[in-house]
Protein backbone atom coordinates (compact mmCIF):
# COMPACT_ATOMS: atom_id res chain seq x y z
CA UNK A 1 12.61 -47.14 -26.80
CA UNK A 2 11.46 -46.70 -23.36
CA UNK A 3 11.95 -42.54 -21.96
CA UNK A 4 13.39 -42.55 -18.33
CA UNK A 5 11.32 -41.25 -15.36
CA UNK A 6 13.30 -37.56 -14.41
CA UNK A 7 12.99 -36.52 -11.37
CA UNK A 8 12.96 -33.57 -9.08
CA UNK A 9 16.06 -32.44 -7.45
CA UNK A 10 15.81 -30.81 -4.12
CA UNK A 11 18.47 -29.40 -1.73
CA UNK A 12 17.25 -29.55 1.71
CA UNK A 13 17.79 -25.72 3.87
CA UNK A 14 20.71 -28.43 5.87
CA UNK A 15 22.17 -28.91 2.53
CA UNK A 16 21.81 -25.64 1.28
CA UNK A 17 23.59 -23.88 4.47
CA UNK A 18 26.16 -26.52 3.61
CA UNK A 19 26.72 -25.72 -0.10
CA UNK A 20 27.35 -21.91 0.85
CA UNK A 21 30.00 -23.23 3.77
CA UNK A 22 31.68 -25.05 0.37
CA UNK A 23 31.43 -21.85 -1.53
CA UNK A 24 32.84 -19.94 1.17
CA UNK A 25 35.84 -22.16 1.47
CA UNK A 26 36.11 -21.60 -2.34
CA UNK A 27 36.14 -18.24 -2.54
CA UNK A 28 38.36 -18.18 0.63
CA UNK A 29 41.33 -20.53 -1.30
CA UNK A 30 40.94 -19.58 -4.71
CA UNK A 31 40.39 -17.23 -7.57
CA UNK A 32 37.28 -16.13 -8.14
CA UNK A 33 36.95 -17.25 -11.57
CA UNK A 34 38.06 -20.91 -10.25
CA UNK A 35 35.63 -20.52 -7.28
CA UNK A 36 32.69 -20.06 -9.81
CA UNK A 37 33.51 -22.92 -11.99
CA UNK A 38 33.99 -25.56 -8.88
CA UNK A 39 30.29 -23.95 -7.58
CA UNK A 40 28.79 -24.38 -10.96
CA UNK A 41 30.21 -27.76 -11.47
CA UNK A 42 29.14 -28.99 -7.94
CA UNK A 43 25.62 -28.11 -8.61
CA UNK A 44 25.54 -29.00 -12.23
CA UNK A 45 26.72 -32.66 -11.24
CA UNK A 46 23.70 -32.96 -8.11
CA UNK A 47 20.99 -31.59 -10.55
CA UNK A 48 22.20 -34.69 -12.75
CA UNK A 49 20.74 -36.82 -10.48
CA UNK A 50 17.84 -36.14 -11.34
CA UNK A 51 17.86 -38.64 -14.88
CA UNK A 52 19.90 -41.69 -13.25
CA UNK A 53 19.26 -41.16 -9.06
CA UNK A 54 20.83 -44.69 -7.86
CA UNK A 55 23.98 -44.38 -9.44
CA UNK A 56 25.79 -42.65 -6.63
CA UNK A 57 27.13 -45.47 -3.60
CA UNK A 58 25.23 -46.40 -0.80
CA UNK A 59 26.20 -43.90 2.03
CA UNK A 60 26.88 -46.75 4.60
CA UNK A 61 27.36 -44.12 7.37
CA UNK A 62 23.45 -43.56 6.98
CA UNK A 63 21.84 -46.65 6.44
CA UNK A 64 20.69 -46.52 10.52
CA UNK A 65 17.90 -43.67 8.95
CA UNK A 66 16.82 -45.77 6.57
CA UNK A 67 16.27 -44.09 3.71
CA UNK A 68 18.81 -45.70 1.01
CA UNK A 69 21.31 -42.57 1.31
CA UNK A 70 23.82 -42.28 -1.54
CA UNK A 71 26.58 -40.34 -2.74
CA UNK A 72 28.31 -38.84 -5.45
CA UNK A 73 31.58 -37.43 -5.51
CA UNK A 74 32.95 -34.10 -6.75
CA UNK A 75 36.64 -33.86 -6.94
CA UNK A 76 37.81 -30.11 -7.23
CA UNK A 77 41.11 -30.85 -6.87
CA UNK A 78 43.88 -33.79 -7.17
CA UNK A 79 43.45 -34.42 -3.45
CA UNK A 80 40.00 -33.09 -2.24
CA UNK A 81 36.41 -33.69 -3.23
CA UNK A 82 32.73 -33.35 -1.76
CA UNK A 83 30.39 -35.73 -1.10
CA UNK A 84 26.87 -34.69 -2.54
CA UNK A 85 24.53 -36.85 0.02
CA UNK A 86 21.02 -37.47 -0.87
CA UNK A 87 18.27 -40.11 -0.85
CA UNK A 88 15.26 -40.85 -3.80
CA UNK A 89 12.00 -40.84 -2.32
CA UNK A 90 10.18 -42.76 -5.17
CA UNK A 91 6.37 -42.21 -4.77
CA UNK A 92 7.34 -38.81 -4.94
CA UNK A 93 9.79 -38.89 -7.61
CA UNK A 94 12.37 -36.45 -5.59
CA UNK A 95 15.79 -36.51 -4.71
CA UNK A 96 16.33 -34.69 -1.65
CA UNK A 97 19.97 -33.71 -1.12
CA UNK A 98 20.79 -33.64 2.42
CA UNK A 99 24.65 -32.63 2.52
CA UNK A 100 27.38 -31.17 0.49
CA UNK A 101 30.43 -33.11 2.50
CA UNK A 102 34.41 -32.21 2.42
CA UNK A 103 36.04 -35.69 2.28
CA UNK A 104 38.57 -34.26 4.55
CA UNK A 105 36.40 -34.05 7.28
CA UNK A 106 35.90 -36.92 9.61
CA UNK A 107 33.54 -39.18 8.15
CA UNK A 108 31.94 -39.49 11.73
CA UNK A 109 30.26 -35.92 11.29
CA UNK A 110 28.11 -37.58 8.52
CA UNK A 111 25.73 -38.79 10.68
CA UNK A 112 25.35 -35.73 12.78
CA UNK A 113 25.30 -33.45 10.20
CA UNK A 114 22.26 -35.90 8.44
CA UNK A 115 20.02 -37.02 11.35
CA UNK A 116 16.97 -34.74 11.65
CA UNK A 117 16.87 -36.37 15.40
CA UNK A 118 20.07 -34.08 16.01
């Protein structure tokens, strides 16, 4: 049986200033104790990237940078989720997250939020 390649899982400082706007909107409109398990959860299901990285969508918002951008999805609730955006660098073996999203904002802030040109 062949072993998988894992890789490393990185959150860019972008995504990472994005992740604690997320927690704060956790925190902000629910319990505490709720708030930790949707933080641990979101970050539990981007480190999992890191033993099957193409399985998230292409991120068709992104493909203009060129980089193969993908996305998972974590729903919190019924009716909201977050996009966890990254792209594999392969000779590298990284993922680099580049955005934690709210699907309830406009999609067209994707590509601001993710172009280092910005």
């Amino acid at each position: 049986m062949e072993e998988e390649s894992v890789y490393k899982v990185e959150i860019t400082p972008e995504a990472e200033k994005h992740y604690f706007d997320v927690l704060e909107y956790f925190y902000k409109h629910h319990s505490a104790d709720s708030a930790d398990k949707k933080s641990e959860a979101l970050l539990i299901k981007a480190i999992s990237l890191k033993n099957h990285p193409q399985r998230g969508r292409i991120e068709e918002c992104l493909t203009f940078l060129g980089k193969e951008h993908r996305f998972l999805v974590y729903k919190y609730t019924q009716n909201r989720s977050i996009k966890i955006i990254y792209f594999v660098e392969e000779e590298t073996k990284t993922i680099y997250i580049t955005d934690f999203f709210p699907t309830k904002m406009n999609n067209l802030k994707i590509e601001k939020r993710n172009n280092p040109l910005d």
